[in-house]
C-alpha atoms as a PDB file:
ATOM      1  CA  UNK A   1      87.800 127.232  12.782  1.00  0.00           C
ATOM      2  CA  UNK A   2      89.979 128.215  15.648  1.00  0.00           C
ATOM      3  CA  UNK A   3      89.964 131.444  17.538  1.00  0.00           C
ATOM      4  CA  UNK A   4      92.600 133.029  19.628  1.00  0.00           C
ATOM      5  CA  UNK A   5      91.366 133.927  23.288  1.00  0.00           C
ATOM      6  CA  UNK A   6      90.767 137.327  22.415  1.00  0.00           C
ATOM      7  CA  UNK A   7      88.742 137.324  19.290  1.00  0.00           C
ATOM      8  CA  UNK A   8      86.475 134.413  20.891  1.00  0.00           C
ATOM      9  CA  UNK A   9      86.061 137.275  23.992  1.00  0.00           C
ATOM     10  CA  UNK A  10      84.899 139.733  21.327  1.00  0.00           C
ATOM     11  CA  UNK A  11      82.466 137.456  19.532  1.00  0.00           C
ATOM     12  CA  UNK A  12      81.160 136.071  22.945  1.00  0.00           C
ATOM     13  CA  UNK A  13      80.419 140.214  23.942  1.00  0.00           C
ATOM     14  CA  UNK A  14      78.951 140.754  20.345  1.00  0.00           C
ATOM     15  CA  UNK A  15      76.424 137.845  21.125  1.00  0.00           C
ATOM     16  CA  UNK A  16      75.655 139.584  24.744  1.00  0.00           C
ATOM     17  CA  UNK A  17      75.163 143.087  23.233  1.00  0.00           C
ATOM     18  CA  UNK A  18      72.728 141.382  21.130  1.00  0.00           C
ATOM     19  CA  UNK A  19      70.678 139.602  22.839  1.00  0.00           C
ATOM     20  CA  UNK A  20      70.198 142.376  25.672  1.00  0.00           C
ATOM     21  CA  UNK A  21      68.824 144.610  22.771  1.00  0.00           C
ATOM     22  CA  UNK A  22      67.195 141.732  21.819  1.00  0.00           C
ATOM     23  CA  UNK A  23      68.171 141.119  18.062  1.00  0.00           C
ATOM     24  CA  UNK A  24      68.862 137.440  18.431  1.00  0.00           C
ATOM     25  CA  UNK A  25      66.898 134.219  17.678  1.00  0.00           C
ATOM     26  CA  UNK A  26      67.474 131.059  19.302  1.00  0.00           C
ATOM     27  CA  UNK A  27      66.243 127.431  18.219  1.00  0.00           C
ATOM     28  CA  UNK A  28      66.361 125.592  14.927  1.00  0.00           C
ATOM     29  CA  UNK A  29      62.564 126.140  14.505  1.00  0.00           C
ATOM     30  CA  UNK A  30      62.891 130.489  15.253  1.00  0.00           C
ATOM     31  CA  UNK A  31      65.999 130.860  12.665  1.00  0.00           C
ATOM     32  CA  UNK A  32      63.431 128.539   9.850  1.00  0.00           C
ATOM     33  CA  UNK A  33      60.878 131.193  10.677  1.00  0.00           C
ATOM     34  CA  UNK A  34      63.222 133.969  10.127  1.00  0.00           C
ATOM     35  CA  UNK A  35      63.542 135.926   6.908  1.00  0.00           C
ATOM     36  CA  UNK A  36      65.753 138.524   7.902  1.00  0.00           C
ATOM     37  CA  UNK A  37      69.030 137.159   9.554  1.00  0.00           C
ATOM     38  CA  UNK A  38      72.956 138.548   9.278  1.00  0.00           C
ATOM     39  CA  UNK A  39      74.613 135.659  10.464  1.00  0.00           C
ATOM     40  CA  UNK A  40      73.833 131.944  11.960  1.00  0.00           C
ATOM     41  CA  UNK A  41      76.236 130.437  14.383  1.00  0.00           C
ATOM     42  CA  UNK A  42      75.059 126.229  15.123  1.00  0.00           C
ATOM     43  CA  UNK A  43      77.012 124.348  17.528  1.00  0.00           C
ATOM     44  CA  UNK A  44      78.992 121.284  16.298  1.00  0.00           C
ATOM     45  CA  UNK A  45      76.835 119.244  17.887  1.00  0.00           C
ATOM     46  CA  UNK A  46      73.609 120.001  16.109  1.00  0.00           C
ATOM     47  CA  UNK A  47      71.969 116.737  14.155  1.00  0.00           C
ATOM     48  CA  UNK A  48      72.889 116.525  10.663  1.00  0.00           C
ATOM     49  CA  UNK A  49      69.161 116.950   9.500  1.00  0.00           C
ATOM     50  CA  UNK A  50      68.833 120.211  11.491  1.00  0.00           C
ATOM     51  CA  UNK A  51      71.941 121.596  10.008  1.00  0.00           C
ATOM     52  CA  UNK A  52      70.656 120.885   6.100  1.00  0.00           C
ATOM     53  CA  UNK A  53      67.404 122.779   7.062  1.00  0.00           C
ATOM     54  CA  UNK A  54      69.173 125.716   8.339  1.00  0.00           C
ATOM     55  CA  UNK A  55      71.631 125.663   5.843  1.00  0.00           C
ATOM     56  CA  UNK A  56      69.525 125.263   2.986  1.00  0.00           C
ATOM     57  CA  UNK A  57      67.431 128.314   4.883  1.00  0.00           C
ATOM     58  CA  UNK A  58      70.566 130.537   4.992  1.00  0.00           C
ATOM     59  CA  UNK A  59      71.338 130.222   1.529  1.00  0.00           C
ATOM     60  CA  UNK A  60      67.919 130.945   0.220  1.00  0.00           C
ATOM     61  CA  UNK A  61      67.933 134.395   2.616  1.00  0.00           C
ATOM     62  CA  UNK A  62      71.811 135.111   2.007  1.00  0.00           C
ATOM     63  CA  UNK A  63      72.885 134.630   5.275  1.00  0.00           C
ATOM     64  CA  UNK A  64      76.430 133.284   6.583  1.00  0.00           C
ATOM     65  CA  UNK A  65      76.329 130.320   8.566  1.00  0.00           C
ATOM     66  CA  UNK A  66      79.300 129.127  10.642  1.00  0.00           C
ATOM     67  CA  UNK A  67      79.442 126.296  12.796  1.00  0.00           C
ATOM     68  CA  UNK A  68      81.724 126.528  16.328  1.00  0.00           C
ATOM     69  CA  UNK A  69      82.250 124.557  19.509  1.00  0.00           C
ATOM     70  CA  UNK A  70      79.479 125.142  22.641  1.00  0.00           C
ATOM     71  CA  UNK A  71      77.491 127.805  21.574  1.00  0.00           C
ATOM     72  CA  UNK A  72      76.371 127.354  25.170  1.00  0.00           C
ATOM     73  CA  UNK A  73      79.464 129.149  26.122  1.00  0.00           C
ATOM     74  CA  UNK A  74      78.791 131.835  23.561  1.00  0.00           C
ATOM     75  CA  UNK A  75      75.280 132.448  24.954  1.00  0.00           C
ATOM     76  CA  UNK A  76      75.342 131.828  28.520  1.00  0.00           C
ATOM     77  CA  UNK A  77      72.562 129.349  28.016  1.00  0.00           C
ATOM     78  CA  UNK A  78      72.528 125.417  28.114  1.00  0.00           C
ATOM     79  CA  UNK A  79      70.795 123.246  25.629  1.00  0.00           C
ATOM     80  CA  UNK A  80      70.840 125.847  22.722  1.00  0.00           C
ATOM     81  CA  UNK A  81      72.215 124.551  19.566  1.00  0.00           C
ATOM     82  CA  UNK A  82      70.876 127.439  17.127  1.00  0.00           C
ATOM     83  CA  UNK A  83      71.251 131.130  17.059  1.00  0.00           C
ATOM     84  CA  UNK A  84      70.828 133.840  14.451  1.00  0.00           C
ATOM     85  CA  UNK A  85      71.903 137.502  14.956  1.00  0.00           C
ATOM     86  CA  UNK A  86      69.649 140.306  13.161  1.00  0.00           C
ATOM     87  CA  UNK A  87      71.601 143.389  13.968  1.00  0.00           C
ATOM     88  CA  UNK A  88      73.628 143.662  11.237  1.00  0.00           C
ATOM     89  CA  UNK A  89      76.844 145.761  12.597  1.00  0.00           C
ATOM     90  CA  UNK A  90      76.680 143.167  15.364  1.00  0.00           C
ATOM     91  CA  UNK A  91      76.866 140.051  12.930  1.00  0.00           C
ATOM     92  CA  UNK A  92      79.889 142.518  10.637  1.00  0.00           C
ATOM     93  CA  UNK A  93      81.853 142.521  13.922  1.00  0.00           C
ATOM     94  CA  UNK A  94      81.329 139.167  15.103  1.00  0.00           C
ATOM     95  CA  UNK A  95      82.322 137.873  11.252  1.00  0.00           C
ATOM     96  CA  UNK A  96      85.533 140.589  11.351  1.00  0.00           C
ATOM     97  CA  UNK A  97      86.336 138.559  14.488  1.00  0.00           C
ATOM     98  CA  UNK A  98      85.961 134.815  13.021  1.00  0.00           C
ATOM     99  CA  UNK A  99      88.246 135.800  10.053  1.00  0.00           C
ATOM    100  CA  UNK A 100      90.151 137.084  12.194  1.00  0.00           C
ATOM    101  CA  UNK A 101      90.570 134.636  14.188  1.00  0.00           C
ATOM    102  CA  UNK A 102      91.438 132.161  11.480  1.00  0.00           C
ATOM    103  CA  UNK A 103      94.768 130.069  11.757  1.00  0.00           C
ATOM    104  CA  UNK A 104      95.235 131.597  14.953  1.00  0.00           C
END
C-alpha cells in the first residue's frame, strides 16, 4: 500500500496520540495476549511465522491487520515490528487515512 506524504503524517500523529494516552500494544507476544484490538499495523519485515500468529489472532477477534514499511518510523521506536491500537476512533482515523491513501 502506498501513502501520499500527508496521509502517512496523519497516521504517524494517530499512532502518537495513542500511545501518549496509552491505548497501544507493542510486540508480537502483547497483541497474542490481546482480546480487544481496533487495528494491527506489522512491519514488512516481521518473520512469516509471527505474521500467521497474529493474523490468525486478528481474525478470530475481528480486527484489521495491515502490513506497512518501518513501523519504526511510525512509532518513534527501533526494533518494534508489532503494534495494535485499542482506541477505536484512533484506529477509524488511522484506517480513513490508509484508504485514503491508496493508489496515491
Amino acid at each position: 500500500m502506498t501513502l501520499s506524504q500527508a496521509n502517512y503524517t496523519k497516521i504517524k500523529s494517530y499512532v502518537g496520540f495513542a500511545i501518549r494516552a496509552g491505548k497501544t500494544v507493542l510486540g508480537t507476544d502483547n497483541i497474542l495476549n490481546t482480546k480487544k484490538l481496533h487495528i494491527v499495523i506489522l512491519d514488512d519485515t516481521l518473520s512469516e511465522n509471527a505474521v500467521k500468529k497474529i493474523k490468525n489472532h486478528c481474525e478470530a477477534i475481528n480486527c484489521p491487520l495491515h502490513i506497512v514499511k518501518d513501523t519504526a518510523k511510525l512509532l518513534a521506536k527501533e526494533g518494534c515490528k508489532a503494534f495494535g491500537i485499542r482506541d477505536k476512533s484512533l484506529a477509524k482515523a488511522i484506517i480513513k487515512c490508509a484508504l485514503d491513501g491508496v493508489g496515491t
